[in-house]
N, C-alpha and C. Protein backbone atom coordinates (compact mmCIF):
# COMPACT_ATOMS: atom_id res chain seq x y z
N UNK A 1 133.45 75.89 -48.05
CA UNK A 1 132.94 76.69 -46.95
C UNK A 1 131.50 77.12 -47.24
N UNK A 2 130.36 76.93 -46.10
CA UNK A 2 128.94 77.58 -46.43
C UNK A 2 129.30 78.91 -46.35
N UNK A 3 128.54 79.76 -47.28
CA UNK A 3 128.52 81.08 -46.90
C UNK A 3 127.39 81.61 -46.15
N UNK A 4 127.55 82.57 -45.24
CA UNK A 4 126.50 83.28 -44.55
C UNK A 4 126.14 84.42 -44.87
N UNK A 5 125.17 85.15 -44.20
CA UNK A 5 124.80 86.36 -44.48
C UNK A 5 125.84 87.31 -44.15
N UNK A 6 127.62 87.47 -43.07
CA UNK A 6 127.83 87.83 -42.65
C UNK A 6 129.03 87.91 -43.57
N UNK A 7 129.35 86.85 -43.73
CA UNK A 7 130.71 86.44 -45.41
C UNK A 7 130.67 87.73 -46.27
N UNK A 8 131.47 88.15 -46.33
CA UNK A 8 131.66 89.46 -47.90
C UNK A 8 131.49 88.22 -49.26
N UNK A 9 130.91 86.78 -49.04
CA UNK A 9 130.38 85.73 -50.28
C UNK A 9 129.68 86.89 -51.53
N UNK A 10 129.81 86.36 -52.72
CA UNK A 10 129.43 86.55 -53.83
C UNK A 10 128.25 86.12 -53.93
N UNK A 11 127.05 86.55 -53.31
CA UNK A 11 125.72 86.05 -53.39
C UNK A 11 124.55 87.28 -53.65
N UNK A 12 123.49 87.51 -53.80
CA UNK A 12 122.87 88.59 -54.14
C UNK A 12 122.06 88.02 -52.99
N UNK A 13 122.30 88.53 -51.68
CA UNK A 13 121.70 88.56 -50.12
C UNK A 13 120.10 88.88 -50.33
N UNK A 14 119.97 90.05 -51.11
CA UNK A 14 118.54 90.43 -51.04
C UNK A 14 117.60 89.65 -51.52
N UNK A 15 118.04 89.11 -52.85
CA UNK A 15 117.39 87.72 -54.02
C UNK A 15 117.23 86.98 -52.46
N UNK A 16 118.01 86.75 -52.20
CA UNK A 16 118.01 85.34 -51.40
C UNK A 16 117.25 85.46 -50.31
N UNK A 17 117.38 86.52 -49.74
CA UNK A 17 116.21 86.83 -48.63
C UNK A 17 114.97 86.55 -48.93
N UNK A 18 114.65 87.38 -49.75
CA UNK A 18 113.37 87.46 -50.52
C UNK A 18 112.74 86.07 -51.04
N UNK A 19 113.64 85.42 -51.56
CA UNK A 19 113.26 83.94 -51.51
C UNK A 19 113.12 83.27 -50.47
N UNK A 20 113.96 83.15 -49.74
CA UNK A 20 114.13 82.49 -48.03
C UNK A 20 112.61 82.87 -47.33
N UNK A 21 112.79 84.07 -47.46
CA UNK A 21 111.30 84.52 -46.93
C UNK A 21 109.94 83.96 -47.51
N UNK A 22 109.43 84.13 -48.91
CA UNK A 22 108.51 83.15 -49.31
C UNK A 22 108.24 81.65 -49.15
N UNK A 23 109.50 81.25 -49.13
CA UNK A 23 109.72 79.49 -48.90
C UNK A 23 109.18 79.48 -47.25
N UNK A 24 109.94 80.39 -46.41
CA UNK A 24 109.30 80.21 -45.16
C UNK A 24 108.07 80.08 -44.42
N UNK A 25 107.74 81.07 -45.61
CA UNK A 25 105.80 80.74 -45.67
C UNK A 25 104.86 79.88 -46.47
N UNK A 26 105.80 78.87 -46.90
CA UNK A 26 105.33 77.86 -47.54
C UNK A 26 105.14 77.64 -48.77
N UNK A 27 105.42 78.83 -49.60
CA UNK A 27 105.57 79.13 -50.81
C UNK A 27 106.75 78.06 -51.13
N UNK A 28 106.59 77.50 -52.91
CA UNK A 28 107.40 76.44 -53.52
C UNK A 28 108.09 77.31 -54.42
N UNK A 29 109.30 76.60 -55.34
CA UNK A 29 109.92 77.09 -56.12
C UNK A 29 109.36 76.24 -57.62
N UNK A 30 108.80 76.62 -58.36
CA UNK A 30 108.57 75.98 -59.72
C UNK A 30 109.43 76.14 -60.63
N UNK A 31 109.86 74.72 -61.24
CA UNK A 31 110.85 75.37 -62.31
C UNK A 31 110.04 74.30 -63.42
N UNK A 32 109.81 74.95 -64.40
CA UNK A 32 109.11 74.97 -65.28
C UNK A 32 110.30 74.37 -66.55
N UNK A 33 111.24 74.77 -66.93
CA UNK A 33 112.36 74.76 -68.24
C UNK A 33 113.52 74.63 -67.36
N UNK A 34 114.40 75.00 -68.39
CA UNK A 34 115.61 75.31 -67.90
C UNK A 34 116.19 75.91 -67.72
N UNK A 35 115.67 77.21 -68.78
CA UNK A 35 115.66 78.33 -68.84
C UNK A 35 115.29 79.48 -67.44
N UNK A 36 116.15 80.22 -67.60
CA UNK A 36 115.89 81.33 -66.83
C UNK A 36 114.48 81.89 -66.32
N UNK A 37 113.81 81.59 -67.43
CA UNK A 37 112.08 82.22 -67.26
C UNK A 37 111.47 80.87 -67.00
N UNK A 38 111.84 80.23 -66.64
CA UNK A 38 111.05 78.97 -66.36
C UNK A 38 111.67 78.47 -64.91
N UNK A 39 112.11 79.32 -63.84
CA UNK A 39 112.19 79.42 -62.75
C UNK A 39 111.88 80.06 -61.96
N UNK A 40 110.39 80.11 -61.20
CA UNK A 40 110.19 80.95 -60.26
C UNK A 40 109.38 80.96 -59.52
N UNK A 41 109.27 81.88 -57.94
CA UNK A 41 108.66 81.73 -56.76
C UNK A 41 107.31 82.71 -56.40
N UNK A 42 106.63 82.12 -56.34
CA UNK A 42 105.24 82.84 -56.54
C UNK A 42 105.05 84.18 -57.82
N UNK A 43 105.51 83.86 -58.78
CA UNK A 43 105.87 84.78 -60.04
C UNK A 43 106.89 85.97 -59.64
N UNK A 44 107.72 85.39 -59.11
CA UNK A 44 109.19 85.83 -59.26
C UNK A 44 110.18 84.94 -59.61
N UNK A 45 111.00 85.90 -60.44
CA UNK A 45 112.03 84.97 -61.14
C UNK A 45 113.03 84.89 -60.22
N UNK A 46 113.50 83.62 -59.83
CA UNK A 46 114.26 83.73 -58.91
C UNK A 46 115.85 82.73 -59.74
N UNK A 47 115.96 82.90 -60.84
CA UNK A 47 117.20 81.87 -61.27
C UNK A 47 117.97 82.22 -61.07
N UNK A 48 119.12 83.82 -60.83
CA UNK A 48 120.38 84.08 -60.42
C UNK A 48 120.57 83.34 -59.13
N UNK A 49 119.88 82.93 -58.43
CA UNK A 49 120.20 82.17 -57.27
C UNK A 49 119.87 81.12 -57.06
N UNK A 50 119.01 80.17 -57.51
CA UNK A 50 118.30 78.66 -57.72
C UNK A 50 119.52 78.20 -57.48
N UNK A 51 120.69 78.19 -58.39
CA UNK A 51 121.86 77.40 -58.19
C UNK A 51 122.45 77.26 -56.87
N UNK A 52 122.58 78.47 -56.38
CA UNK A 52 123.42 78.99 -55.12
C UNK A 52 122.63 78.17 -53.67
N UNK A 53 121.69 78.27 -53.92
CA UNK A 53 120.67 77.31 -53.10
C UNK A 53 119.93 76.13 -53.28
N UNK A 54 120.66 75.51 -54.38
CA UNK A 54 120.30 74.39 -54.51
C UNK A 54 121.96 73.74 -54.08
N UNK A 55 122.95 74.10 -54.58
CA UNK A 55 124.44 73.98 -54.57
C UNK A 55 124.32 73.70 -52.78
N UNK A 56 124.37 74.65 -51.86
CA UNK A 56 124.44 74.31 -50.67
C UNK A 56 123.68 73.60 -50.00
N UNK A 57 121.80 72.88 -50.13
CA UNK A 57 121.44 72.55 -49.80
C UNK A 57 119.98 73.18 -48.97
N UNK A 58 119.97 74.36 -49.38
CA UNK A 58 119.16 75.48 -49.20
C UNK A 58 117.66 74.61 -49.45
N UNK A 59 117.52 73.76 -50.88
CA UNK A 59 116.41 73.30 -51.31
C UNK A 59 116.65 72.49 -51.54
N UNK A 60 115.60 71.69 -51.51
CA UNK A 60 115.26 70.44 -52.12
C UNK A 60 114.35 69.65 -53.32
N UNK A 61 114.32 69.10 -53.87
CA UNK A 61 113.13 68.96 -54.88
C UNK A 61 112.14 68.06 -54.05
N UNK A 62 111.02 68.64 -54.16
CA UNK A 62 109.83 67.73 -53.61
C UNK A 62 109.08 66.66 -54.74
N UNK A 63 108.28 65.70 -54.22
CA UNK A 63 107.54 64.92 -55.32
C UNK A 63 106.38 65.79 -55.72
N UNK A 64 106.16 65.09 -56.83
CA UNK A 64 105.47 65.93 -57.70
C UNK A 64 103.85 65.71 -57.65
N UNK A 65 103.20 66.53 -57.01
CA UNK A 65 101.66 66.40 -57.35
C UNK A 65 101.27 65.41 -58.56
N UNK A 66 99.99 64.94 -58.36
CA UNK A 66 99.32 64.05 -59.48
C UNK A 66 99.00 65.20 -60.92
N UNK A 67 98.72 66.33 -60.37
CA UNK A 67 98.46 67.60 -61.51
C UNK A 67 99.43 67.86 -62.23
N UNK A 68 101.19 68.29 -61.60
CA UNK A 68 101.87 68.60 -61.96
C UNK A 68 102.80 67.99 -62.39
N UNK A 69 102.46 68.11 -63.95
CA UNK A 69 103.23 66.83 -65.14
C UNK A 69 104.65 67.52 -65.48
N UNK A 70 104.56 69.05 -65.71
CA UNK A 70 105.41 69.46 -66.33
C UNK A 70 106.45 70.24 -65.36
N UNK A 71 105.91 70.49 -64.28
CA UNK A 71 106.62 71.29 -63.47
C UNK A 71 107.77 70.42 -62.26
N UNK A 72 108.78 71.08 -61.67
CA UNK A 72 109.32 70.63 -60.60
C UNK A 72 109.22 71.43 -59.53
N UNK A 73 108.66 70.52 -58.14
CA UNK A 73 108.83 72.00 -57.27
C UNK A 73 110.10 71.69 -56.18
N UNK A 74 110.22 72.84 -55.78
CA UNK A 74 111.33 73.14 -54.65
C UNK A 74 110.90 73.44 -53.25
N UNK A 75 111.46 72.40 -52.19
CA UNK A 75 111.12 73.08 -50.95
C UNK A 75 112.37 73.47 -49.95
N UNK A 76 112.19 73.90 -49.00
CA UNK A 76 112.98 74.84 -47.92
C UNK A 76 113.75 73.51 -47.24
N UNK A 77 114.68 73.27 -47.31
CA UNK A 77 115.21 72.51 -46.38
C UNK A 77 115.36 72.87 -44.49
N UNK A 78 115.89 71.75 -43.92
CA UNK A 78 115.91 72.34 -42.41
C UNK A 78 117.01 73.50 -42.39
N UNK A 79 118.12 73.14 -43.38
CA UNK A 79 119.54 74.28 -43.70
C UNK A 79 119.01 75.26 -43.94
N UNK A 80 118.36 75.12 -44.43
CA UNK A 80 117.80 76.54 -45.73
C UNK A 80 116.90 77.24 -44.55
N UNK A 81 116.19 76.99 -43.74
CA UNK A 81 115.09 77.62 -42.77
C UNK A 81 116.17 78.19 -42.10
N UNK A 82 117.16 77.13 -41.43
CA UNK A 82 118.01 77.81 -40.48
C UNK A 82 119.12 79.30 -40.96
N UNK A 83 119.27 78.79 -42.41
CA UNK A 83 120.25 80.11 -43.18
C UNK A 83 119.35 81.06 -42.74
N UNK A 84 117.84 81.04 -43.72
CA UNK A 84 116.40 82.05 -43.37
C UNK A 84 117.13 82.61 -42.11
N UNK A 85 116.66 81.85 -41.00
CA UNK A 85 116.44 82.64 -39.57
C UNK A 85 117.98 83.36 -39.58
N UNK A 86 118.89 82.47 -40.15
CA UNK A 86 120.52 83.89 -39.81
C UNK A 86 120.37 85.08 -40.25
N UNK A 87 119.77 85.07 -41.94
CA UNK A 87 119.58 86.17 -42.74
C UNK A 87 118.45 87.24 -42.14
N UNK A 88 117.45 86.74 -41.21
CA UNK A 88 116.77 88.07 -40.50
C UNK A 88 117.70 88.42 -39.69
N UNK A 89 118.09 87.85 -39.03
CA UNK A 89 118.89 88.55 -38.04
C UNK A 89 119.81 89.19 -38.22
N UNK A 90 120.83 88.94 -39.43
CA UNK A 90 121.53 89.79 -40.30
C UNK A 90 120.92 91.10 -40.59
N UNK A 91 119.35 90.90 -41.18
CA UNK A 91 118.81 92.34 -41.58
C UNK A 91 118.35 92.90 -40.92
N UNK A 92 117.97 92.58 -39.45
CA UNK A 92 117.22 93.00 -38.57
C UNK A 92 118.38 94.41 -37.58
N UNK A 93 119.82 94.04 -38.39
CA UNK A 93 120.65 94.91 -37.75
C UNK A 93 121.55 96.01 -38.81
N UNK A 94 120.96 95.87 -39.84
CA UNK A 94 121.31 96.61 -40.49
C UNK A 94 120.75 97.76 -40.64
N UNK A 95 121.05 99.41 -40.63
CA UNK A 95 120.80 100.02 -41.14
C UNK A 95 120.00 100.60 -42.50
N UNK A 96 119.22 101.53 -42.49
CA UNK A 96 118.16 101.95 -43.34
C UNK A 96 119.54 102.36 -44.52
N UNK A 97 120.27 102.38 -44.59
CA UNK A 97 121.36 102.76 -45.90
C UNK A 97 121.80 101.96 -45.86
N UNK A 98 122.36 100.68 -45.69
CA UNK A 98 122.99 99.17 -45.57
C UNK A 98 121.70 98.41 -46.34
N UNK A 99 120.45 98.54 -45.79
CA UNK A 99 119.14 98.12 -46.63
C UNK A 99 119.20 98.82 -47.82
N UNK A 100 119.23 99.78 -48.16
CA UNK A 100 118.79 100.00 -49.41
C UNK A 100 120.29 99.28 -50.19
N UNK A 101 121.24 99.96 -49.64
CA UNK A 101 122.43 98.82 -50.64
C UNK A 101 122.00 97.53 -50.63
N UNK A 102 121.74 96.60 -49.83
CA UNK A 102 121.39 95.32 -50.45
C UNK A 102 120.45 95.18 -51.74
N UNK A 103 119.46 95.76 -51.17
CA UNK A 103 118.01 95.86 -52.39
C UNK A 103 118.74 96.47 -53.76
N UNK A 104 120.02 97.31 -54.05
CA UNK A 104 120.40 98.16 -54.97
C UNK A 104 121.57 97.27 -55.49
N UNK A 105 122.27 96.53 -54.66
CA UNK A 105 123.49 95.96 -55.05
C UNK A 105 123.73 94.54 -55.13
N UNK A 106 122.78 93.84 -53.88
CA UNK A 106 123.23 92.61 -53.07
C UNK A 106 123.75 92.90 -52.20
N UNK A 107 124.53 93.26 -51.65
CA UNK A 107 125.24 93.52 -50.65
C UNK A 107 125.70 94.75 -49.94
N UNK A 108 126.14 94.74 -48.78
CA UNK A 108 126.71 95.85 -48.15
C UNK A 108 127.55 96.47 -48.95
């Protein structure tokens, strides 16, 4: 089953927003290692969730610039834009105390 923003899913909603949101603006995902610190989106670490959105299809790996020997980047799939647009609309109805629980917890 995909999970949504609406699913009681085991996902950290806010991570994922917050990512969803940069990718939407064209921002890439660099993963550098394999490691935890060698994953991240405009210098945010974004690895508790790389999996979760790579697993569903959220991202994709793009080809690699002529510069970039060592790095891999990640882009937004059409899924992944469309999750994006569910997840505003998800937050766009939540409450100022429902927001701060996400940002505090992940979730409602």
């Amino acid at each position: 089953m995909i999970p949504d923003f609406y699913d009681p899913q085991n996902f950290d909603r806010g991570l994922v927003l917050d990512a969803l949101n940069l990718m939407a603006c064209g921002h890439q995902i660099r993963v550098f290692s394999s490691s935890a610190y060698g994953i991240s989106l405009d210098g945010m670490s974004i690895a508790p969730v790389f999996g979760f959105l790579l697993h569903y299809g959220y991202i994709r790996p793009l080809k690699p610039a002529c510069d970039e020997v060592f790095a891999l980047s990640y882009g937004l799939t059409r899924k992944g834009y469309e999750f994006w647009q569910e997840g505003m609309r998800w937050w766009c109805r939540l409450s100022i105390v429902q927001k701060v629980k996400v940002r505090l917890f992940g979730r409602v």
